[in-house]
N, C-alpha and C. Protein backbone atom coordinates (compact mmCIF):
# COMPACT_ATOMS: atom_id res chain seq x y z
N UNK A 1 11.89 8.11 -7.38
CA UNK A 1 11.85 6.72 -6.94
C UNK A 1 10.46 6.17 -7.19
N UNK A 2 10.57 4.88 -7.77
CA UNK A 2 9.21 3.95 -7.62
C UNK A 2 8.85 3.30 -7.02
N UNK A 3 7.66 3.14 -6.46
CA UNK A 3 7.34 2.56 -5.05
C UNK A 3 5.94 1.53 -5.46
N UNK A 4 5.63 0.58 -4.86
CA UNK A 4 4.75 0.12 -4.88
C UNK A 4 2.88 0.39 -4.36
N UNK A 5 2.07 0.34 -4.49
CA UNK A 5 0.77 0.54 -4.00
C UNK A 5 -0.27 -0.73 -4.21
N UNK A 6 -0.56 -1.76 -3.09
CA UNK A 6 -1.59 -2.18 -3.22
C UNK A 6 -2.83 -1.89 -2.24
N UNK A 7 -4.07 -1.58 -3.33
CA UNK A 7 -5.03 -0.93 -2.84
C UNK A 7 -6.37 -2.10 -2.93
N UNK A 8 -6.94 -1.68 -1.47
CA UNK A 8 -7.78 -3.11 -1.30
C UNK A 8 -9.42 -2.31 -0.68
N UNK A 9 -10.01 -2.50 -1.47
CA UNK A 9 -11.70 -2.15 -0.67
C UNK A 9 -11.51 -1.92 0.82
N UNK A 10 -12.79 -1.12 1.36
CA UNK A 10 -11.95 -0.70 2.90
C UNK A 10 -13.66 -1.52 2.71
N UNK A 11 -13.86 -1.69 4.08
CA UNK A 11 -15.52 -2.45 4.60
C UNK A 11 -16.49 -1.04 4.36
N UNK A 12 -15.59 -0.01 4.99
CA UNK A 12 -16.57 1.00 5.20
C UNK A 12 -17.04 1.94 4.02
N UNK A 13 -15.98 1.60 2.88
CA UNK A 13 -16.57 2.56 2.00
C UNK A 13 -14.78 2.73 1.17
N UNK A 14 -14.65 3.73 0.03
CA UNK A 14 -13.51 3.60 -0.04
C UNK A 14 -12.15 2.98 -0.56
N UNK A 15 -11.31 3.00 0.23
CA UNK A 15 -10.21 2.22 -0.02
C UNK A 15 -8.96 2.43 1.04
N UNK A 16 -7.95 1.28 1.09
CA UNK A 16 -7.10 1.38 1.80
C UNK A 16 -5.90 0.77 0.57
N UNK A 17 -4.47 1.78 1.29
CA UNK A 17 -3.93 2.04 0.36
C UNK A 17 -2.77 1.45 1.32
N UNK A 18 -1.94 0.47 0.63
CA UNK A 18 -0.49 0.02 2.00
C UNK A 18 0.67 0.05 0.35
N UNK A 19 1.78 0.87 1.12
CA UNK A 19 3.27 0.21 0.37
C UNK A 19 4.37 -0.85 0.90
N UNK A 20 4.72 -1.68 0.29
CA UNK A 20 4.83 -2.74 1.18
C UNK A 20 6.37 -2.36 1.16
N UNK A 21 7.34 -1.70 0.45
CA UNK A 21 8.64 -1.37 0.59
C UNK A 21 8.63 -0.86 2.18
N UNK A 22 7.89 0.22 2.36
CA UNK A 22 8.02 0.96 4.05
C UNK A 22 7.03 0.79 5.14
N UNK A 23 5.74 -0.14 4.64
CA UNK A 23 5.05 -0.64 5.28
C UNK A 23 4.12 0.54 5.61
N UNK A 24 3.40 1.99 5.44
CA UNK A 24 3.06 2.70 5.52
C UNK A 24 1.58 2.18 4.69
N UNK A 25 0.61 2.86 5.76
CA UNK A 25 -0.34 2.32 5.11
C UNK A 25 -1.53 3.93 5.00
N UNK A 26 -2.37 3.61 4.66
CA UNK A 26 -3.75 5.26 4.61
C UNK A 26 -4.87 4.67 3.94
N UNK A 27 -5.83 5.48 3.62
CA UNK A 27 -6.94 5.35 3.29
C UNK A 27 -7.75 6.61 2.33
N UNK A 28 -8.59 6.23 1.55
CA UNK A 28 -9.06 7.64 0.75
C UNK A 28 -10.78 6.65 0.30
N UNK A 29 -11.21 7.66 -0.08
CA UNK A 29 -12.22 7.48 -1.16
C UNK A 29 -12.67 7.06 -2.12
N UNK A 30 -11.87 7.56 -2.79
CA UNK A 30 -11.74 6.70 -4.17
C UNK A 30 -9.70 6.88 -4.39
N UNK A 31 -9.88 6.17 -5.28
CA UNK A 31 -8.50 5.15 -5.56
C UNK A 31 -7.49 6.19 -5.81
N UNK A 32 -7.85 7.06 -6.59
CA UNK A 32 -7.33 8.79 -6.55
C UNK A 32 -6.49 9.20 -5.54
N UNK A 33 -7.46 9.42 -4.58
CA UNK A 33 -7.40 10.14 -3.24
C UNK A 33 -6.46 9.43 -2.19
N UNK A 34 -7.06 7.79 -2.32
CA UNK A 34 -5.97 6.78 -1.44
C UNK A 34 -4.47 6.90 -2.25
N UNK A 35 -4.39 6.82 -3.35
CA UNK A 35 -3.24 6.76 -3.68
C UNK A 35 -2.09 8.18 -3.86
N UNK A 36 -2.99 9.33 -3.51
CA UNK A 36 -2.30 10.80 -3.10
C UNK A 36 -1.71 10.67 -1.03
N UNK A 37 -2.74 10.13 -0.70
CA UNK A 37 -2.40 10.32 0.56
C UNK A 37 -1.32 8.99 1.00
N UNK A 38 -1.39 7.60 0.60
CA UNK A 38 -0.07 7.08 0.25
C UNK A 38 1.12 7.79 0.01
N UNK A 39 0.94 8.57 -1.00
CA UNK A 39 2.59 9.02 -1.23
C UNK A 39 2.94 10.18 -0.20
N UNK A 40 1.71 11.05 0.28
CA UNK A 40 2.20 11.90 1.02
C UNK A 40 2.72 11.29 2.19
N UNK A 41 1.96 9.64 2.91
CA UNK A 41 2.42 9.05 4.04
C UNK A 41 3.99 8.19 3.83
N UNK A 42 4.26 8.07 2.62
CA UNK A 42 5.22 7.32 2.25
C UNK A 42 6.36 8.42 2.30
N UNK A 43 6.24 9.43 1.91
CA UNK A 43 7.15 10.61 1.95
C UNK A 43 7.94 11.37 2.91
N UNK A 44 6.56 11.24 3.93
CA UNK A 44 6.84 11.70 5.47
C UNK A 44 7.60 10.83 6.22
N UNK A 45 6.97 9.54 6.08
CA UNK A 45 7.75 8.27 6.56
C UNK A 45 9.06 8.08 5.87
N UNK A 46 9.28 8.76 4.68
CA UNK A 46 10.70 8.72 4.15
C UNK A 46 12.03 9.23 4.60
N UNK A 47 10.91 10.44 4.87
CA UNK A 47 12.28 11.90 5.75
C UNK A 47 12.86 11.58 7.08
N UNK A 48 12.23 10.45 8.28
CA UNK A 48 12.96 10.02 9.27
C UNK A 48 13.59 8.49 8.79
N UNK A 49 13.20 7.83 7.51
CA UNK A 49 13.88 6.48 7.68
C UNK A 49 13.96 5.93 5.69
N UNK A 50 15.07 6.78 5.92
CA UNK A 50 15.66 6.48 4.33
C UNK A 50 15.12 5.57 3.80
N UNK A 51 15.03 5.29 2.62
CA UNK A 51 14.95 4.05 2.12
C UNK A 51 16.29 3.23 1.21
N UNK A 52 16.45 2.10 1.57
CA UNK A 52 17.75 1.69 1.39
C UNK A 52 16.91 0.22 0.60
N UNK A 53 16.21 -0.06 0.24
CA UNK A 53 15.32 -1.07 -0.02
C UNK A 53 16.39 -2.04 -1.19
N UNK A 54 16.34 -3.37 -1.33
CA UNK A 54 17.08 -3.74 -2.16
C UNK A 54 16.27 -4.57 -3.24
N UNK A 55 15.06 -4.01 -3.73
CA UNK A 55 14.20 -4.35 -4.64
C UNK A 55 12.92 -3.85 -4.67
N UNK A 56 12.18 -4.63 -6.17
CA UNK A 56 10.41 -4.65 -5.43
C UNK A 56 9.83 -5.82 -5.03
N UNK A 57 8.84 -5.79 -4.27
CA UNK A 57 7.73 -6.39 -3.67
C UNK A 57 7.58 -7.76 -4.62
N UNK A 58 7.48 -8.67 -4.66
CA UNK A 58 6.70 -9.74 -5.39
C UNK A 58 5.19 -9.95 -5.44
N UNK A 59 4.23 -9.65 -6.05
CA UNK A 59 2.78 -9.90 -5.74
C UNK A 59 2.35 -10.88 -6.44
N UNK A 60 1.93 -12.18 -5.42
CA UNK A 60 1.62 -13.17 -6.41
C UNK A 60 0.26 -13.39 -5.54
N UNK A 61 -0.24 -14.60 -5.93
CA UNK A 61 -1.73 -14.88 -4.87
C UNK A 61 -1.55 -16.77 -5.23
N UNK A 62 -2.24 -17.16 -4.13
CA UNK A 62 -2.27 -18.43 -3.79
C UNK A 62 -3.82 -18.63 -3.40
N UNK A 63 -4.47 -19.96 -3.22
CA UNK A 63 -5.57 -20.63 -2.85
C UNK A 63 -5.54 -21.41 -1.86
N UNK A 64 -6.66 -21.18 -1.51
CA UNK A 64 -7.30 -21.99 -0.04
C UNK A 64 -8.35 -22.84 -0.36
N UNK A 65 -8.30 -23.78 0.09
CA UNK A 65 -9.54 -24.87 -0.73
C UNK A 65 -10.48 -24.11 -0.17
N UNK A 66 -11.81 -24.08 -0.48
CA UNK A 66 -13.28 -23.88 0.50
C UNK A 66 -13.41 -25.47 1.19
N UNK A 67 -14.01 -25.05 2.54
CA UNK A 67 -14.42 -26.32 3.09
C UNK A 67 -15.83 -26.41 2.99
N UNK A 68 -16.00 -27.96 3.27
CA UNK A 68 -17.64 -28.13 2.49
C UNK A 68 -18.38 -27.90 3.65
């Protein structure tokens, strides 16, 4: 199965790693590492709650004016 990963700078260093199909989220080091421990959290989280998902994710991005 294919699953989604978006991975976003953590403040502290890093990275944080969320799948938005099961909502499972983790964290690693480098992008590597976040995205190993993702699948292991996505996996675990798999074995009590199937996935029955009826697509993928849409990732688009939108704007916010800056205020002056």
């Amino acid at each position: 199965m294919e699953f989604s990963a978006v991975l976003t700078p953590a403040p502290e260093g890093g990275y944080v790693a969320f799948n938005p199909e099961t909502g499972t989220t983790t964290q690693g080091e480098t992008v590597e590492e976040a995205l190993a421990n993702l699948r292991e959290a996505t996996e675990l989280y798999l074995e009590e709650f199937p996935f029955s998902g009826t697509g993928r994710p849409l990732l688009t991005s939108f704007e916010i004016p800056e205020r002056a």
